[in-house]
Protein backbone atom coordinates (compact mmCIF):
# COMPACT_ATOMS: atom_id res chain seq x y z
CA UNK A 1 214.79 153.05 242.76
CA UNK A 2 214.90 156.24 241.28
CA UNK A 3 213.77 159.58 242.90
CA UNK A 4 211.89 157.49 245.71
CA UNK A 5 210.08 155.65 242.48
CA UNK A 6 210.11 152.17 241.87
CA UNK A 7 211.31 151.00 238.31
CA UNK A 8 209.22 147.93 236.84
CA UNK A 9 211.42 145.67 234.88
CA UNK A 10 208.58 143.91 232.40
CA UNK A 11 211.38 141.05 231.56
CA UNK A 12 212.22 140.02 235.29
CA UNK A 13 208.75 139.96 236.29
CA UNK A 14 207.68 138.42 233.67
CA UNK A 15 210.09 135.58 233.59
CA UNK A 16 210.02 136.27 237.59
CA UNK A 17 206.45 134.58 236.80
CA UNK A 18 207.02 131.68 235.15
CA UNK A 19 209.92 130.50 237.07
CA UNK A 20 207.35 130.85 240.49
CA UNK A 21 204.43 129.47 239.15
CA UNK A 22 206.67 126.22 237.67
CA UNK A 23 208.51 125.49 241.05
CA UNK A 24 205.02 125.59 242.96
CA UNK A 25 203.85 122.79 240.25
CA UNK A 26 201.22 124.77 238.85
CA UNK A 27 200.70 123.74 235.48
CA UNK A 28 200.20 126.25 232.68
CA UNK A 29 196.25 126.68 231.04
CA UNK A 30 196.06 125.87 227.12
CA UNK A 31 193.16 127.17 224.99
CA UNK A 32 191.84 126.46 221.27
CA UNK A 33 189.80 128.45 219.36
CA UNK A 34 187.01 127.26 217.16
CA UNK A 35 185.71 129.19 214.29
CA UNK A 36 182.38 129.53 212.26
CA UNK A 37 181.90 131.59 209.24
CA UNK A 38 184.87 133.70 209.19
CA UNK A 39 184.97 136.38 207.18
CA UNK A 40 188.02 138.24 206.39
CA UNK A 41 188.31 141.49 204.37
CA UNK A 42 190.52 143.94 203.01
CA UNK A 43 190.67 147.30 200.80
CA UNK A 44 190.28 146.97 197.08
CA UNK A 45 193.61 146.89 194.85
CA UNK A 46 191.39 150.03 192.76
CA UNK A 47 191.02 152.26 196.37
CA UNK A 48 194.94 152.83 195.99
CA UNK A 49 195.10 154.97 192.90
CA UNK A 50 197.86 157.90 192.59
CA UNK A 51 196.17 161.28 191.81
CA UNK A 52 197.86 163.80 189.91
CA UNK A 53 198.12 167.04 190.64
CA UNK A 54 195.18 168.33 188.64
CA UNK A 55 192.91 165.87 190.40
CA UNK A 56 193.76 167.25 193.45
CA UNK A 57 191.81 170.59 192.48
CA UNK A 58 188.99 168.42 190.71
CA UNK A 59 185.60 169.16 192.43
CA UNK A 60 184.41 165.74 191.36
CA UNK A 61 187.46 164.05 192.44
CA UNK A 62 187.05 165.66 196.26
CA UNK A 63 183.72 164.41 196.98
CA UNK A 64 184.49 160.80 195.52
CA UNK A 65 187.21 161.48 197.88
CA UNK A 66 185.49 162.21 200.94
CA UNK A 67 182.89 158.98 199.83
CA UNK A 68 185.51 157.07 199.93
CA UNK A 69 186.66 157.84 203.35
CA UNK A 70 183.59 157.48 205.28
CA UNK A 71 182.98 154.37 202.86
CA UNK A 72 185.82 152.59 201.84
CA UNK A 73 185.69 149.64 199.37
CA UNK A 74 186.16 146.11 200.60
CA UNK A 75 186.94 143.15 198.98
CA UNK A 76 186.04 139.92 201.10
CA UNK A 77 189.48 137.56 201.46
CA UNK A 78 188.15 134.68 203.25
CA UNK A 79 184.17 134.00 203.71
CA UNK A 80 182.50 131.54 205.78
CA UNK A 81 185.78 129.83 206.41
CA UNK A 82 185.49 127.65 209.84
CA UNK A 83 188.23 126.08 211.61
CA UNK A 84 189.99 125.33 214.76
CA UNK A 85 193.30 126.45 216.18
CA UNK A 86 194.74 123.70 218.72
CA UNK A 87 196.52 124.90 221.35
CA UNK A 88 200.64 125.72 220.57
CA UNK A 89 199.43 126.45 216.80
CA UNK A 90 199.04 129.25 214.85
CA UNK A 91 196.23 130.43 212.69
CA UNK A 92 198.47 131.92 210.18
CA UNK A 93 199.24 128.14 208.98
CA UNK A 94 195.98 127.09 208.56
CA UNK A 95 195.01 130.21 205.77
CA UNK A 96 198.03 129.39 204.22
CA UNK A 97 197.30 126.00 203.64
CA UNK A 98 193.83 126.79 202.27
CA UNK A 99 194.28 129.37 200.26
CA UNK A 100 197.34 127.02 198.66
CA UNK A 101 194.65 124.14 197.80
């Protein structure tokens, strides 16, 4: 306690947690996800151009600029990819294995 505050301690509580809810017998909830018609996206490789210095004062150049702000390009990664994460596994594994085949 600290000025008549209490401190919360995030890692006793939350391991506080745990070790109550496993010596009442409560056993811990597991979830999956299923997925339809992902899609994933991502910037373009040509949105990340260096401008010179002249550029910078280039009337053109600002309003493609400011176009490209309110709209930036996308390129799609991953579309209609469907899948399902079990629970304990990682989605991160399954891209990598189809995106390797």
């Amino acid at each position: 306690m600290r000025d008549g505050f209490l401190t919360f301690v995030f890692c006793s509580s939350f391991w506080g947690f745990f070790f109550r809810r496993d010596r009442s017998g409560i056993q811990p909830r597991e979830l999956g996800v299923l997925f339809q018609d992902l899609r994933v996206v991502g910037l373009g490789a040509a949105a990340s151009y260096q401008t010179t210095f002249g550029s910078i004062f280039n009337p053109k150049a600002i309003l493609e600029n400011i176009r490209t702000l309110r709209q930036p390009p996308v390129r799609d990664i991953l579309s209609g990819f469907q899948g399902v994460v079990r629970p304990g596994e990682m989605l991160r594994s399954y891209l990598f294995h189809f995106l390797e085949n």
